[in-house]
C-alpha atoms as a PDB file:
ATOM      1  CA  UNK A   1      82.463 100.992   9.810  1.00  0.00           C
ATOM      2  CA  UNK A   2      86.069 101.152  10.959  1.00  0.00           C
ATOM      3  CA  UNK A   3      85.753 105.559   9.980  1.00  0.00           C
ATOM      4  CA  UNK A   4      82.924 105.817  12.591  1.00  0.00           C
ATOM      5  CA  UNK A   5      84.734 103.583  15.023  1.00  0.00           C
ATOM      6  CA  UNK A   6      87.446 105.597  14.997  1.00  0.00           C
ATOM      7  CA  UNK A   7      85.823 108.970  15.281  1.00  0.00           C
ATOM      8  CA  UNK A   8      83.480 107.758  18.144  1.00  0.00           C
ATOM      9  CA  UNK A   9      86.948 106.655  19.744  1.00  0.00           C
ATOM     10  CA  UNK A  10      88.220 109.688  18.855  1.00  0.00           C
ATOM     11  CA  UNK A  11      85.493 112.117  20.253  1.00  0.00           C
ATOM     12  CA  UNK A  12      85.584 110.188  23.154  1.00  0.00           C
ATOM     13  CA  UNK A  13      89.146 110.952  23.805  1.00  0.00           C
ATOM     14  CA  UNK A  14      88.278 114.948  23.380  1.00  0.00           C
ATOM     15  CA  UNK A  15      85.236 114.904  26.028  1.00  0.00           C
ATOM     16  CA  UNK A  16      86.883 113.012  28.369  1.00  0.00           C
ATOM     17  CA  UNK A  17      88.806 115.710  29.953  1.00  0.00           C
ATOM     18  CA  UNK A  18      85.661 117.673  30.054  1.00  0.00           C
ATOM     19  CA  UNK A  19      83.416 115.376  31.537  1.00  0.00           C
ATOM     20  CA  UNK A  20      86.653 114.252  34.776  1.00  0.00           C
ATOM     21  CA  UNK A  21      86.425 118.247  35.287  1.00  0.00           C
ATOM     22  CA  UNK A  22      82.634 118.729  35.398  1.00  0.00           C
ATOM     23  CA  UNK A  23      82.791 115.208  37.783  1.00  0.00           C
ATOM     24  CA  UNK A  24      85.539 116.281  39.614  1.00  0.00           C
ATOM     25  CA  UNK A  25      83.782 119.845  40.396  1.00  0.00           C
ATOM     26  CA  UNK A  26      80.872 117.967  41.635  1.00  0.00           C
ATOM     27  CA  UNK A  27      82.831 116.308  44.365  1.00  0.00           C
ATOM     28  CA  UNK A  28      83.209 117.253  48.016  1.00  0.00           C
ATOM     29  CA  UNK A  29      86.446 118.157  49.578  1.00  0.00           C
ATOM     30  CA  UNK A  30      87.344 114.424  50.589  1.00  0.00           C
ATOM     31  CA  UNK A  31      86.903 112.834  47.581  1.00  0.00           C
ATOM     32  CA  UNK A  32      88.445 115.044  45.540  1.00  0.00           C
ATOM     33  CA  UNK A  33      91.947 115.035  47.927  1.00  0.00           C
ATOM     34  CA  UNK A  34      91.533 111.538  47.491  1.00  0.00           C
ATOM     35  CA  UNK A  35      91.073 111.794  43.417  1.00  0.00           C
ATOM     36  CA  UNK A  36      94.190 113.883  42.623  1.00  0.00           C
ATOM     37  CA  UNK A  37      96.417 112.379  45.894  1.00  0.00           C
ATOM     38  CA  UNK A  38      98.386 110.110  43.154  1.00  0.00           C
ATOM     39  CA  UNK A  39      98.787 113.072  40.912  1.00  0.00           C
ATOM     40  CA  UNK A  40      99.897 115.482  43.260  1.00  0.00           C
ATOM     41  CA  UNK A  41     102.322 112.978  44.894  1.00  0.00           C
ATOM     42  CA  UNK A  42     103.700 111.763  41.442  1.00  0.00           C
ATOM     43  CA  UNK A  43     102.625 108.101  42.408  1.00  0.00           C
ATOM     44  CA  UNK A  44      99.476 107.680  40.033  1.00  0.00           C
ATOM     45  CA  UNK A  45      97.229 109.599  37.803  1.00  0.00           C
ATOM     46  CA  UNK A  46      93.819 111.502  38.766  1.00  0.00           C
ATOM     47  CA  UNK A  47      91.174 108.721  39.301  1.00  0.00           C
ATOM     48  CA  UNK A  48      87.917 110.107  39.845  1.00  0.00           C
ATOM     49  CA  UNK A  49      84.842 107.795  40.755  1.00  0.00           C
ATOM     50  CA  UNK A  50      82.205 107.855  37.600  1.00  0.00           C
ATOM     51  CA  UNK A  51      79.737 109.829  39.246  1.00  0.00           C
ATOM     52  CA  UNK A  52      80.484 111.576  42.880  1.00  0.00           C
ATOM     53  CA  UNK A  53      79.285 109.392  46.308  1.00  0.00           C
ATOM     54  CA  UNK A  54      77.848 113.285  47.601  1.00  0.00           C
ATOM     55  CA  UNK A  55      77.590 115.966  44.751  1.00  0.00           C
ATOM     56  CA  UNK A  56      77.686 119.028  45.514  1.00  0.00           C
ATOM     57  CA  UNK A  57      78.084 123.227  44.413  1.00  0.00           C
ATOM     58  CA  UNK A  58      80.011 123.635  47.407  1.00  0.00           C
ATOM     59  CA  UNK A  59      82.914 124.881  45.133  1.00  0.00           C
ATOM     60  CA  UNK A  60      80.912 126.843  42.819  1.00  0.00           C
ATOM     61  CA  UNK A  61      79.788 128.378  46.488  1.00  0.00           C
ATOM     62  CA  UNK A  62      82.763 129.245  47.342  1.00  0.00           C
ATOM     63  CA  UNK A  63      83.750 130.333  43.695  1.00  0.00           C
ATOM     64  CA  UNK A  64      80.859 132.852  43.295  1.00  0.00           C
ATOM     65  CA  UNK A  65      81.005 134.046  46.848  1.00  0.00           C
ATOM     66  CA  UNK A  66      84.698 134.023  48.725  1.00  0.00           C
ATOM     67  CA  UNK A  67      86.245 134.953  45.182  1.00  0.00           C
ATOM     68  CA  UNK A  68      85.963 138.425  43.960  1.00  0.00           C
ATOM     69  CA  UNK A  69      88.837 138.593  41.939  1.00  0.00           C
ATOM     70  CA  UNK A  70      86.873 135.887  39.675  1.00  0.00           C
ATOM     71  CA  UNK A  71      83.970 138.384  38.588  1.00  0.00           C
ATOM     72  CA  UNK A  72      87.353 141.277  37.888  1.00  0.00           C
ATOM     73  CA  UNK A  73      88.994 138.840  35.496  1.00  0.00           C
ATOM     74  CA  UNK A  74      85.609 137.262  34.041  1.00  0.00           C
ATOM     75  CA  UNK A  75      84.554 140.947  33.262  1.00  0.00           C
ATOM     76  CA  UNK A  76      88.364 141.581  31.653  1.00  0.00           C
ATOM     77  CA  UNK A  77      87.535 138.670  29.469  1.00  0.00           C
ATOM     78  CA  UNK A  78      84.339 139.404  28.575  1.00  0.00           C
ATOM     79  CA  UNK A  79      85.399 143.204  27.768  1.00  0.00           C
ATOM     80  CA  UNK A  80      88.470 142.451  25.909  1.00  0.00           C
ATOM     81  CA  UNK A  81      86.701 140.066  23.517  1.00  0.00           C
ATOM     82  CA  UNK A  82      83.690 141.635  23.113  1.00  0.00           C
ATOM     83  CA  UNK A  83      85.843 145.250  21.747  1.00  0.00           C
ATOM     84  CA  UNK A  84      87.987 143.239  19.511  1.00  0.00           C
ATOM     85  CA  UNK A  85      85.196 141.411  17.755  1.00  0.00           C
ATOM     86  CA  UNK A  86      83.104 144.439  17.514  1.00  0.00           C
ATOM     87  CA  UNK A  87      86.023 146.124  16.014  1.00  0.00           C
ATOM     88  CA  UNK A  88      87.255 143.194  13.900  1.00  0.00           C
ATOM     89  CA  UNK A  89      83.590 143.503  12.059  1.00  0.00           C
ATOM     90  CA  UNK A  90      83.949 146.977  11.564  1.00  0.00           C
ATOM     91  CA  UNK A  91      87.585 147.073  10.246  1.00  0.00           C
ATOM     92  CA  UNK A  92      87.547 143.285   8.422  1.00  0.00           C
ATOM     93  CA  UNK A  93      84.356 143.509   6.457  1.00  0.00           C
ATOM     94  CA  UNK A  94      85.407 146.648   4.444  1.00  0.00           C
ATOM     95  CA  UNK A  95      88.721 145.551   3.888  1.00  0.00           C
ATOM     96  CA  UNK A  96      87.353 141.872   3.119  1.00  0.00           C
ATOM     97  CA  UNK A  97      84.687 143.323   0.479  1.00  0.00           C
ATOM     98  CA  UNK A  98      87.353 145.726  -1.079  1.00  0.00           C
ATOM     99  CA  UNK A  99      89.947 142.758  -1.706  1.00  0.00           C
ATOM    100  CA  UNK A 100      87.085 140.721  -2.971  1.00  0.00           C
ATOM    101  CA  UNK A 101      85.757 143.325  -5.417  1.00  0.00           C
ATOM    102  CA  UNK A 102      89.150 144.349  -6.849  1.00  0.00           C
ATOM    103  CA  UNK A 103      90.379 142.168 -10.030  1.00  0.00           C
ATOM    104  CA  UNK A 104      94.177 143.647 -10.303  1.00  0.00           C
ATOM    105  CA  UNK A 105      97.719 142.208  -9.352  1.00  0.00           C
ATOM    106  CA  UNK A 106      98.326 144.673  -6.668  1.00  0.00           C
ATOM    107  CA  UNK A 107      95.296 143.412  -4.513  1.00  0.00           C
ATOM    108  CA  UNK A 108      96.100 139.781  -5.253  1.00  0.00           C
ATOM    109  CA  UNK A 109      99.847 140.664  -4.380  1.00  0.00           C
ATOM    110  CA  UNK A 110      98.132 142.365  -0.997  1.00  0.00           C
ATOM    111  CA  UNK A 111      96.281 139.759   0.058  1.00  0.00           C
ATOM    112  CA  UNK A 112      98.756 137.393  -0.419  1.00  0.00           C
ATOM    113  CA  UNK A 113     100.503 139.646   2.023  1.00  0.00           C
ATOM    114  CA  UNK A 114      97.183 139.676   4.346  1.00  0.00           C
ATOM    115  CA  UNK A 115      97.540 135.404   4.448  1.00  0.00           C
ATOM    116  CA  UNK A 116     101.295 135.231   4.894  1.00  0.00           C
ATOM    117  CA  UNK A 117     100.561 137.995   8.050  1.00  0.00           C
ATOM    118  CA  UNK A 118      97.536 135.486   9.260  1.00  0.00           C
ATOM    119  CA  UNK A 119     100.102 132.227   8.995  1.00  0.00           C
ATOM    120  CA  UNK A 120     102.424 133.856  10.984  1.00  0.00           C
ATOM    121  CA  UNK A 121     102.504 132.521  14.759  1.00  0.00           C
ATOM    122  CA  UNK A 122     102.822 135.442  18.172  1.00  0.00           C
ATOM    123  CA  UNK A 123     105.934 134.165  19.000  1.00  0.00           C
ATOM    124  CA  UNK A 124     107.426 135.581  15.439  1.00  0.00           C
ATOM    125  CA  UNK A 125     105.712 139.036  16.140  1.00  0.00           C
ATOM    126  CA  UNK A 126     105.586 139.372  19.813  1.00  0.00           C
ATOM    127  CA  UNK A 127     108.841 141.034  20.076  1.00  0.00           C
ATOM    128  CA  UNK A 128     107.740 143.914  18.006  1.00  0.00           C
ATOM    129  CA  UNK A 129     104.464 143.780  19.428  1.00  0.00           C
ATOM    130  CA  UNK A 130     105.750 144.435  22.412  1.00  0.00           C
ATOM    131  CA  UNK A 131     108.577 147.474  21.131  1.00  0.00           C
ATOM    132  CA  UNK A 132     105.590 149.434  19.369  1.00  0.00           C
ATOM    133  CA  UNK A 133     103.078 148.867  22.642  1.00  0.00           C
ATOM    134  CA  UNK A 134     105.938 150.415  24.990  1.00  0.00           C
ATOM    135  CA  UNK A 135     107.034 153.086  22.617  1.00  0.00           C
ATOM    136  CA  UNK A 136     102.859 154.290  22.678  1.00  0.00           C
ATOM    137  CA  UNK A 137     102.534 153.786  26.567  1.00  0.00           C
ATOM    138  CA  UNK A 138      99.990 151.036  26.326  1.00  0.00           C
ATOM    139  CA  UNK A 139     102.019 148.453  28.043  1.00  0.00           C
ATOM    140  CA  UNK A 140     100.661 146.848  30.899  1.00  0.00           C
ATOM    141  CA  UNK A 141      96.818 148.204  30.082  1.00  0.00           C
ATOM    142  CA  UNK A 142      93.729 146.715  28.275  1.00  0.00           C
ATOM    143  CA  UNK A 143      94.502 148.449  24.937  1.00  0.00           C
ATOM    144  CA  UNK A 144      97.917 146.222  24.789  1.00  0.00           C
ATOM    145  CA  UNK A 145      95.454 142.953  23.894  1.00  0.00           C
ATOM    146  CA  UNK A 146      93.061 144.611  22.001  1.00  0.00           C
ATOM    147  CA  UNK A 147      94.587 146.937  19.461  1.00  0.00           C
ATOM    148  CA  UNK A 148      96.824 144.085  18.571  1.00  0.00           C
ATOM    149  CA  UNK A 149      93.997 141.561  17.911  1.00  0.00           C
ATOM    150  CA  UNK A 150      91.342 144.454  15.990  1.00  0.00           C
ATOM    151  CA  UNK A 151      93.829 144.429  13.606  1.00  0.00           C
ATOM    152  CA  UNK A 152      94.290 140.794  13.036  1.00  0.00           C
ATOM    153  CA  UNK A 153      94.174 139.118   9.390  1.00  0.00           C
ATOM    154  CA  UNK A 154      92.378 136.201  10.306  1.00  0.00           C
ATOM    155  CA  UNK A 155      88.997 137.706  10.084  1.00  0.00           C
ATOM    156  CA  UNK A 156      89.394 138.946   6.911  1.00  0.00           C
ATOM    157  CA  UNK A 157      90.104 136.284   5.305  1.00  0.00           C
ATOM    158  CA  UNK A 158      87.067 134.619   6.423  1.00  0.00           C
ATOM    159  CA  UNK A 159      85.214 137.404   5.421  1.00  0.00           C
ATOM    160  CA  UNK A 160      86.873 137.215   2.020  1.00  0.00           C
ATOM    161  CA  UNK A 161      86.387 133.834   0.768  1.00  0.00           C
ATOM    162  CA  UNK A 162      82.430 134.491   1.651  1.00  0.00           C
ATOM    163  CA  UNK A 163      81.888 137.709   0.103  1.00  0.00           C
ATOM    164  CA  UNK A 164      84.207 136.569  -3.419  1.00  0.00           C
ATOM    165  CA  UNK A 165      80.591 133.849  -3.206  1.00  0.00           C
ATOM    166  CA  UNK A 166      78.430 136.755  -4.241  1.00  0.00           C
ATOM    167  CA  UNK A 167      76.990 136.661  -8.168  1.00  0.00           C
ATOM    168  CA  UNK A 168      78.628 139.879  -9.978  1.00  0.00           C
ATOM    169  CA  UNK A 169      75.742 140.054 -11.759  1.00  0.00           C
ATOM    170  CA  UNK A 170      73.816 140.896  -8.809  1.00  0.00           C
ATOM    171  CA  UNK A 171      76.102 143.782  -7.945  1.00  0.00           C
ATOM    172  CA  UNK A 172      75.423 145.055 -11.634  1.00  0.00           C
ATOM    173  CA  UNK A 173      71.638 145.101 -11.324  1.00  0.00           C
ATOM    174  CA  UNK A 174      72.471 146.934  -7.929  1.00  0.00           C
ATOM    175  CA  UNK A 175      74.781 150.058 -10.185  1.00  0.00           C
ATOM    176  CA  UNK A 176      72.329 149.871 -12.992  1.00  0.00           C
ATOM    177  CA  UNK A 177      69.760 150.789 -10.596  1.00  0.00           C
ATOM    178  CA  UNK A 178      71.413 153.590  -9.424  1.00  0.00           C
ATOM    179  CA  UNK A 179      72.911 152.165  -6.193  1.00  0.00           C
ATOM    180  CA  UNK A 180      76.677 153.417  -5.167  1.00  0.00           C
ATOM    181  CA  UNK A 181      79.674 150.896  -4.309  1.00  0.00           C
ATOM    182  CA  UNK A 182      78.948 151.869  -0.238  1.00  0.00           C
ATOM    183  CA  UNK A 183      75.070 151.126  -0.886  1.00  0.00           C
ATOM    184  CA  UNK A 184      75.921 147.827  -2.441  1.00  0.00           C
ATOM    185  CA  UNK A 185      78.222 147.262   0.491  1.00  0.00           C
ATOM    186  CA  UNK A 186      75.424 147.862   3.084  1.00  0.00           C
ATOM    187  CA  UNK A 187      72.603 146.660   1.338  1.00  0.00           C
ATOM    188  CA  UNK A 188      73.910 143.276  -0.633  1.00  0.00           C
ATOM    189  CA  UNK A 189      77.694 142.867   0.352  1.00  0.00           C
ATOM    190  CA  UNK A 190      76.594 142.344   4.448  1.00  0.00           C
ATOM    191  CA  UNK A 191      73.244 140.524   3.710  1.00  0.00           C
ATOM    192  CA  UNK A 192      74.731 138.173   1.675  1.00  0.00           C
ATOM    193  CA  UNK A 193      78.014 137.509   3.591  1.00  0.00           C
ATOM    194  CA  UNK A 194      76.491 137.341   6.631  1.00  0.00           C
ATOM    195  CA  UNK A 195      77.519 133.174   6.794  1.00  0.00           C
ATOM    196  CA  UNK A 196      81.882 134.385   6.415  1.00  0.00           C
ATOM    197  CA  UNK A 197      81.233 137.119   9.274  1.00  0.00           C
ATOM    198  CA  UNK A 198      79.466 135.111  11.275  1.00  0.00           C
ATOM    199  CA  UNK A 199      81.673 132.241  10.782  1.00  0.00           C
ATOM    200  CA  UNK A 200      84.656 135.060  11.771  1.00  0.00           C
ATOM    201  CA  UNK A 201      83.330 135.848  14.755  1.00  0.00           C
ATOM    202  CA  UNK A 202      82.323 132.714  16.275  1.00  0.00           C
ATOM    203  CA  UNK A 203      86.247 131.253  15.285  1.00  0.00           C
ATOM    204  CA  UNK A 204      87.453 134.766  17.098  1.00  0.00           C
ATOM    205  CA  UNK A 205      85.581 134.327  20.049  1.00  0.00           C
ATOM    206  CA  UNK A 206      86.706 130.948  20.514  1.00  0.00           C
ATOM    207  CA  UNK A 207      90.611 131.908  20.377  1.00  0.00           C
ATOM    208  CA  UNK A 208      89.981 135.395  22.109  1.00  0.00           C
ATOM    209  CA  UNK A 209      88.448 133.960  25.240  1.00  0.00           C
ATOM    210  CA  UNK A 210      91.254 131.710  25.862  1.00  0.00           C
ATOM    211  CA  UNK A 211      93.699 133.861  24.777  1.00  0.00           C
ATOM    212  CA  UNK A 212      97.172 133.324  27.235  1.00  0.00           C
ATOM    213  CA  UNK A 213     100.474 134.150  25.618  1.00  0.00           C
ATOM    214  CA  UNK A 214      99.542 137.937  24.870  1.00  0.00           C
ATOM    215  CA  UNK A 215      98.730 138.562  28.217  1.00  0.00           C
ATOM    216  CA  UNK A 216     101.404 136.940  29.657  1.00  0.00           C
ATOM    217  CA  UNK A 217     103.517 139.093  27.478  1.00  0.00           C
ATOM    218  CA  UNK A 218     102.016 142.270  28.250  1.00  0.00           C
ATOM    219  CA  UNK A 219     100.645 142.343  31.357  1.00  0.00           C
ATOM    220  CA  UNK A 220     101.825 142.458  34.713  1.00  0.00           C
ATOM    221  CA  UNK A 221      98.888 143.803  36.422  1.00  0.00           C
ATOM    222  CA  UNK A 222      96.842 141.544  37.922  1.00  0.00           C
ATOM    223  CA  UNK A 223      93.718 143.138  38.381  1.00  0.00           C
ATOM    224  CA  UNK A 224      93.927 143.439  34.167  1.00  0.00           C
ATOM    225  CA  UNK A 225      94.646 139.459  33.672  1.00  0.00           C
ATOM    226  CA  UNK A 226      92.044 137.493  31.777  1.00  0.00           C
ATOM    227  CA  UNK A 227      90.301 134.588  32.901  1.00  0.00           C
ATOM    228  CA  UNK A 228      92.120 132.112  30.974  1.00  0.00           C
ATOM    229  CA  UNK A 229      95.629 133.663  32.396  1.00  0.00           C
ATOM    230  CA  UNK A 230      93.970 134.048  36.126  1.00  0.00           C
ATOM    231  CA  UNK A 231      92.727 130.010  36.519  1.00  0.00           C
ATOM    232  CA  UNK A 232      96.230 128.697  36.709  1.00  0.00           C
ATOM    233  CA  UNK A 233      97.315 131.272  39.154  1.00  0.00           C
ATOM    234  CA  UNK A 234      94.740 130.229  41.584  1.00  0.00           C
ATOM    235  CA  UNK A 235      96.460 129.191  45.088  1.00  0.00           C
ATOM    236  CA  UNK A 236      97.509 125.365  45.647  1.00  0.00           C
ATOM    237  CA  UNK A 237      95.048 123.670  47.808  1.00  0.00           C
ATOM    238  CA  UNK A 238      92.228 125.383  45.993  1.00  0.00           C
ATOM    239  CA  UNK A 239      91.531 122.785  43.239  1.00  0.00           C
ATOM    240  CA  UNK A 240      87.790 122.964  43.780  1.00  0.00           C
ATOM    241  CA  UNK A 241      87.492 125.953  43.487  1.00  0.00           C
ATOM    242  CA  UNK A 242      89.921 125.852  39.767  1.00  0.00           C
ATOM    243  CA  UNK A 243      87.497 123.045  38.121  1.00  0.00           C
ATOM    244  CA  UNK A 244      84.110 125.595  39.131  1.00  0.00           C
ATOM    245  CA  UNK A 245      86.106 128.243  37.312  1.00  0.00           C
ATOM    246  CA  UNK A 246      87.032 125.896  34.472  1.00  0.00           C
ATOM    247  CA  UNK A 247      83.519 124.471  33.923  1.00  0.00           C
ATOM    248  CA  UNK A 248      82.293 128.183  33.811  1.00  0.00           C
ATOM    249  CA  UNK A 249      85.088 129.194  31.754  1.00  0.00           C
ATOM    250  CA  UNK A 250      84.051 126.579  29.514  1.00  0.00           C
ATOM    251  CA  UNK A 251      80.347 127.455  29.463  1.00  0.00           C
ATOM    252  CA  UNK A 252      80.288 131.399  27.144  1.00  0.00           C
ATOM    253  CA  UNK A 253      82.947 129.097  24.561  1.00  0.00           C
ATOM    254  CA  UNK A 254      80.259 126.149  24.141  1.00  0.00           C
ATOM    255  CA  UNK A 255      77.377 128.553  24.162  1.00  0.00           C
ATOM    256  CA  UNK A 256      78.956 130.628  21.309  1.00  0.00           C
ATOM    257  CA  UNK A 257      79.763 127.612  19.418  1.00  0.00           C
ATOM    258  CA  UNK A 258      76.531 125.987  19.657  1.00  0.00           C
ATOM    259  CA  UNK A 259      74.621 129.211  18.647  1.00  0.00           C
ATOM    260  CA  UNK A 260      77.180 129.671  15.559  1.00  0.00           C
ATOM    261  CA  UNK A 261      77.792 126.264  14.655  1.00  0.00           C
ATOM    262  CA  UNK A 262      75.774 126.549  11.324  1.00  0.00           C
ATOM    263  CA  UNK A 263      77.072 129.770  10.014  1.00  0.00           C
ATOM    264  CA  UNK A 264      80.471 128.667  11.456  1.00  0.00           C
ATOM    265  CA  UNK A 265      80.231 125.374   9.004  1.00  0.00           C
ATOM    266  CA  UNK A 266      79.019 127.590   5.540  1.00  0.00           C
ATOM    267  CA  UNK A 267      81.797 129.866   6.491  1.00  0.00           C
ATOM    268  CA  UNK A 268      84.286 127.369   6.096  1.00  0.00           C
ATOM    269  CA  UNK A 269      82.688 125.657   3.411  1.00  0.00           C
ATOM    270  CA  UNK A 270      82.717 128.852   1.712  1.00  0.00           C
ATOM    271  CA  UNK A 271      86.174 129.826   2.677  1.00  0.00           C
ATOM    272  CA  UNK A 272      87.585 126.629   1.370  1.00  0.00           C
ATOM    273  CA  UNK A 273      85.972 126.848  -1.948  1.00  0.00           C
ATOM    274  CA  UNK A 274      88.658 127.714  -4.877  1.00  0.00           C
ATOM    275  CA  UNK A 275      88.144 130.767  -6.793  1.00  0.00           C
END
């Protein structure tokens, strides 16, 4: 009893902050200078009434309307993580099926490489991230975020733990009926590892849409900034305006998740099963 007490304490904790934006974007001008006075002066913390006296979408209004710059950066988000997923599939799932076929010590000594890569945080990498990206020219553009990230080990190690699941018997039946390693790939290998992919891409969308230090690090352009860099550059006085962009921020992320929540959970199950 105590377990479930503690997660429902626990989950509550996590949607809190959620539910004081999606409130707080609700409320009209006055009661929102009146919900964040104690923060901004340093006196108090943000105190927002359970439910707003007037709601309104006067912020969204003025969001959607008086804020072009919004639908740039939205678009540069949307781009940026749509190209590196697409090109994550097409890069990860051969490399995850050859790794996962292979039985020598050279793979196993390379994909122990591939997992030490994937533990590896930006800040370790970042400087010579950023030496090769100005040596090629691509600093301060679009491909400086997403050649980077297509390239990234995560996803193929996701992709790996799902397609080592597959019988080898049923890849024998495949050769003995005349089918070659790339029509076993195609036919059986994708069909059948469909849960680790999926489970990739959902867990890449998630980080690539809020994606913030690589930016920060590459771009200076603001017309190329992503949404997640753009929100807390908005100007001072325009808080309304920040929680509508949050709560739609926040929207694409729980729509993705909730779409990809079961293939996301036999991915991991999968990927955390011991060879």
């Amino acid at each position: 009893m105590l377990v479930y007490i503690f997660f429902a304490v626990l989950c509550a904790a996590v949607m809190l902050p959620v539910i004081m934006m999606v409130l707080l974007s609700l409320n009209d001008e006055t009661e929102l200078a009146s919900a964040i006075m104690p923060l901004e002066s340093g006196k108090g913390f943000c105190a927002p009434d359970p439910l707003p006296f007037f709601p309104t979408f006067s912020h969204y209004k003025k969001l959607m309307l008086y804020t072009p710059e919004f639908y740039r950066v939205f678009f540069n988000s949307l781009r940026n993580t749509a190209v590196i997923l697409v090109c994550q599939v097409l890069f990860a799932a051969p490399s995850a099926w050859a790794f996962s076929r292979m039985k020598s010590r050279h793979s196993k000594l390379l994909f122990d490489m591939y997992v030490i890569f994937m533990l590896m945080p930006f800040q370790v990498t970042m400087l010579s991230q950023y030496l090769l990206l100005d040596r090629l020219g691509l600093m301060d553009t679009s491909a400086a975020l997403i050649l980077p990230a297509v390239f990234s080990t995560f996803p193929v190690f996701i992709m790996y733990r799902s397609f080592s699941q597959i019988p080898e018997d049923v890849l024998d039946h495949a050769r003995i009926d005349g089918a070659g390693e790339f029509t076993i790939f195609l036919r059986i290998g994708l069909p059948m590892g469909r849960s680790g992919m999926l489970a990739a891409v959902t867990l890449g969308f998630l980080d690539l849409w809020n994606m913030v230090e690589q930016p920060l690090a590459f771009i200076k352009d603001k017309r190329l900034l992503p949404l997640s860099v753009y929100l807390p550059m908005i100007d001072k006085g325009s808080e309304g305006i920040v929680l509508a962009a949050s709560v739609i921020t926040l929207i694409p992320a729980v729509f993705v998740f909730i779409i990809g929540q079961d293939e996301l959970e036999a991915g991991m199950i999968s990927s955390g099963i011991k060879e």
